[in-house]
Protein backbone atom coordinates (compact mmCIF):
# COMPACT_ATOMS: atom_id res chain seq x y z
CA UNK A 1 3.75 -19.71 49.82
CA UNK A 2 3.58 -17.17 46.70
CA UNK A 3 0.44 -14.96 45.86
CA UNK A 4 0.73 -12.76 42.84
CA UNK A 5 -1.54 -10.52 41.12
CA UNK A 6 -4.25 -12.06 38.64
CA UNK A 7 -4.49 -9.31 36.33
CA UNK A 8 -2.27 -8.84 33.30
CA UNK A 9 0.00 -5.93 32.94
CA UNK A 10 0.08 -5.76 37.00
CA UNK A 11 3.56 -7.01 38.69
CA UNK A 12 2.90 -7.82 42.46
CA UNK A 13 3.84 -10.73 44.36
CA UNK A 14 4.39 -11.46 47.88
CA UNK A 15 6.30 -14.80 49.05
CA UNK A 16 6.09 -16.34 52.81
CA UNK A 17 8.38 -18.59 54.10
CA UNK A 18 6.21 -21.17 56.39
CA UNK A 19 8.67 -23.01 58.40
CA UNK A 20 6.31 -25.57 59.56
CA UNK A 21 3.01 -27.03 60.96
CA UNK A 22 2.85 -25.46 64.65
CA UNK A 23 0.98 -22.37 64.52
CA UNK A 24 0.13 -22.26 60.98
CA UNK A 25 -3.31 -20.87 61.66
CA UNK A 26 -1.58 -17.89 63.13
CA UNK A 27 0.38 -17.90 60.08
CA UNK A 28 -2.78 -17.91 57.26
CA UNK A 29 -4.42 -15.56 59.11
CA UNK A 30 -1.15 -13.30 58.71
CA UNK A 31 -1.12 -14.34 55.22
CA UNK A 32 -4.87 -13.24 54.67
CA UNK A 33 -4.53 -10.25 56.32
CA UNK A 34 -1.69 -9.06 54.08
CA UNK A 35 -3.27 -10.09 50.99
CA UNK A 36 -5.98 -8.27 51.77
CA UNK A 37 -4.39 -5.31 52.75
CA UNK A 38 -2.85 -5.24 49.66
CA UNK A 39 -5.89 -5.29 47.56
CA UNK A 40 -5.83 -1.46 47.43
CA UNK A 41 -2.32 -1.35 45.87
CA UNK A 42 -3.05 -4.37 43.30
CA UNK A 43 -6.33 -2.46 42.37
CA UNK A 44 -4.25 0.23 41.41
CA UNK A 45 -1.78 -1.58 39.89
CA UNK A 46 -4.45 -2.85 37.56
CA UNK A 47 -5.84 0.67 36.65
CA UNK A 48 -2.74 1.69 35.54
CA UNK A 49 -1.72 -1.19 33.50
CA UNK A 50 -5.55 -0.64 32.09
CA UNK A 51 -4.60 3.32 31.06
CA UNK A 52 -1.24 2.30 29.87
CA UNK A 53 -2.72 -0.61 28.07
CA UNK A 54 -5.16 2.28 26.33
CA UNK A 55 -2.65 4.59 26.09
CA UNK A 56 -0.86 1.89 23.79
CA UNK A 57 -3.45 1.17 21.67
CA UNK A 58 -4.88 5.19 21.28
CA UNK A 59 -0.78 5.86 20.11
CA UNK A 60 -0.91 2.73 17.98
CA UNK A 61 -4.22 3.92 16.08
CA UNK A 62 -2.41 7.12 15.70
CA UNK A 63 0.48 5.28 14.38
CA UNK A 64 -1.87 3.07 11.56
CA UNK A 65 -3.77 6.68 10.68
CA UNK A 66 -0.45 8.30 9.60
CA UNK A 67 0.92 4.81 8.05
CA UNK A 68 -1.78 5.17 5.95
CA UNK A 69 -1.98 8.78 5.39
CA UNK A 70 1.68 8.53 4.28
CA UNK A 71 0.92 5.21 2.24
CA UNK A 72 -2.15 6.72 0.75
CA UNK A 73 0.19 9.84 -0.40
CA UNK A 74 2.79 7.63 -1.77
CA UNK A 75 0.48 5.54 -3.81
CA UNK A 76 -1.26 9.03 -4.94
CA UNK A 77 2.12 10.43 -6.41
CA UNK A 78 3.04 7.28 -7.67
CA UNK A 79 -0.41 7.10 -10.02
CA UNK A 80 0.92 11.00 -11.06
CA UNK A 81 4.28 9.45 -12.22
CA UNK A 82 2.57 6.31 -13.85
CA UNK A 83 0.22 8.42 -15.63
CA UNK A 84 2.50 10.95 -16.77
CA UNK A 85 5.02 8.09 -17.65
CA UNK A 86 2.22 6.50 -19.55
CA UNK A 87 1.09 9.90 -21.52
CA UNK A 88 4.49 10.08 -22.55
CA UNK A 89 5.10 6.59 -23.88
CA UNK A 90 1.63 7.42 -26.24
CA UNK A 91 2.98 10.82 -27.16
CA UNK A 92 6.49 8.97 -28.04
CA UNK A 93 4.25 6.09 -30.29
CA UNK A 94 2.22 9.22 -31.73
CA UNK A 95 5.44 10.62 -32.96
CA UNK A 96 6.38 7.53 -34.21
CA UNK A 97 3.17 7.37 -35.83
CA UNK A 98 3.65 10.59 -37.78
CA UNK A 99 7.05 9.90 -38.36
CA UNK A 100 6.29 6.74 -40.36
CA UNK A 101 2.83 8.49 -42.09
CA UNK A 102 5.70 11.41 -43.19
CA UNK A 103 7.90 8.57 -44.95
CA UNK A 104 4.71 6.85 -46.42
CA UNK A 105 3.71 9.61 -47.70
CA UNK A 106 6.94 11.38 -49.00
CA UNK A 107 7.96 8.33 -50.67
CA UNK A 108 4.58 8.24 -52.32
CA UNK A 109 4.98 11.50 -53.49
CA UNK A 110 8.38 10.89 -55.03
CA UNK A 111 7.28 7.60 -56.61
CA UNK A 112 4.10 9.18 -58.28
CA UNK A 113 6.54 10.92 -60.46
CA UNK A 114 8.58 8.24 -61.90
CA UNK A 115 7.74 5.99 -65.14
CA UNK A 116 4.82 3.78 -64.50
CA UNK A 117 7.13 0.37 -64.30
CA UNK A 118 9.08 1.89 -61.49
CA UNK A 119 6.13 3.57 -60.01
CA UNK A 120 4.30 -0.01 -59.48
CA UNK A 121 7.17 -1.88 -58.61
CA UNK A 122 7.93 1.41 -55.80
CA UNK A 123 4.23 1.34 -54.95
CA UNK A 124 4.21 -2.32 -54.39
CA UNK A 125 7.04 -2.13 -51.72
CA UNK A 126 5.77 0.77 -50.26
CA UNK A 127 2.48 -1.17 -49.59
CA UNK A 128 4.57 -4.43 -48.53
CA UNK A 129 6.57 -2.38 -45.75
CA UNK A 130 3.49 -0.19 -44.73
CA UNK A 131 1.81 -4.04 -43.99
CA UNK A 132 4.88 -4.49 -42.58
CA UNK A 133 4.69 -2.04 -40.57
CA UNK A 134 1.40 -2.60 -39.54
CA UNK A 135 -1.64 -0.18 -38.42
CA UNK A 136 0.03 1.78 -35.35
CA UNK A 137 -2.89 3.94 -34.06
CA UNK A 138 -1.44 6.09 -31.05
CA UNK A 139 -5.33 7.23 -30.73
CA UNK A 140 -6.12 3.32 -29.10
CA UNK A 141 -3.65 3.82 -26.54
CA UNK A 142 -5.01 7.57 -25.75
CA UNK A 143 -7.90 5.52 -25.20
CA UNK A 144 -6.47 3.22 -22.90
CA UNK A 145 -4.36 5.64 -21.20
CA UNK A 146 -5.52 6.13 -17.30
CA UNK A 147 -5.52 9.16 -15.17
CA UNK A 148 -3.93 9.70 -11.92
CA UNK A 149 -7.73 9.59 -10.39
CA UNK A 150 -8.67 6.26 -12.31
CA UNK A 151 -5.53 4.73 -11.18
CA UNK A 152 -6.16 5.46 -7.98
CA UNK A 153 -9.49 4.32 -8.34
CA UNK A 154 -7.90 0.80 -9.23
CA UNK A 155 -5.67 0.78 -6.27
CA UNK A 156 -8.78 0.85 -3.85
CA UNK A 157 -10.74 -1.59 -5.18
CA UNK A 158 -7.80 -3.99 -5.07
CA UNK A 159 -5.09 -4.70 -3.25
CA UNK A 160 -4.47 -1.25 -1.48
CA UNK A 161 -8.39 -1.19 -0.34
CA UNK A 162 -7.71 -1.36 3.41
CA UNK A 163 -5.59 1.74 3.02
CA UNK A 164 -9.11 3.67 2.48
CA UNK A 165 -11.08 1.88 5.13
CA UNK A 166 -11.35 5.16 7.35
């Protein structure tokens, strides 16, 4: 016969041998009184799987807080390097921007003071490549350019939300 210990976490067992029928009322009472003398010792077996069962979950919460603190930190720097990589794409387009209005207007400047044939047929191809070129307005993607704070913003109202659940 085998009797263990009903309570998770808790390792007791005790095992009789019962060799046969004759006297086997001597024998459950033995049996009885041994389980019940070892109540005691599987009761505290079972509190301390209980405080190491807490103690477990207390380290593991301790464990998701700093996951997250170091999560929420690393998302935080990475919205500084996005925003910063951002703000210098726009300040790369606004030099572009100038670069191109220089050349526009240089070459205007220059063609205003040739011979009127070869000033229209100049001016003509000047407009042609500025359409070309098209309307590059660095001040639209100032506009749309986010800060660290509003990306972060994104970030926990989508998928990173749980990170800020505290």
């Amino acid at each position: 016969m085998v009797a263990y210990s009903p309570y998770p976490g808790t390792e007791w067992e005790k095992l009789w041998h019962i060799p046969g029928v004759k006297g086997s009322k001597e024998i459950i009472e033995h049996i009885a009184s041994e389980a019940i003398a070892s109540a005691p010792t599987i009761s505290t077996l079972h509190e301390e799987a209980i405080e190491l069962a807490e103690k477990r979950r207390r380290e593991w919460e301790i464990k998701q807080q700093e996951y997250k603190q170091a999560e929420r930190e690393r998302l935080r720097l990475k919205a500084i390097e996005d925003s910063k990589s951002q703000l210098k794409d726009i300040i790369d387009k606004w030099d572009e921007v100038e670069r191109i209005r220089v050349f526009f207007d240089q070459a205007e400047r220059v063609v205003s003071g040739l011979d009127v044939t070869q000033k229209n047929e100049l001016m003509i191809r000047i407009d042609a490549a500025r359409q070309m070129i098209g309307e590059n307005n660095a001040l639209n993607s100032l506009k749309r350019w986010r800060t660290p704070e509003e990306l972060l913003d994104e970030l926990k109202t989508t998928r990173s939300s749980w990170l800020y659940d505290d």
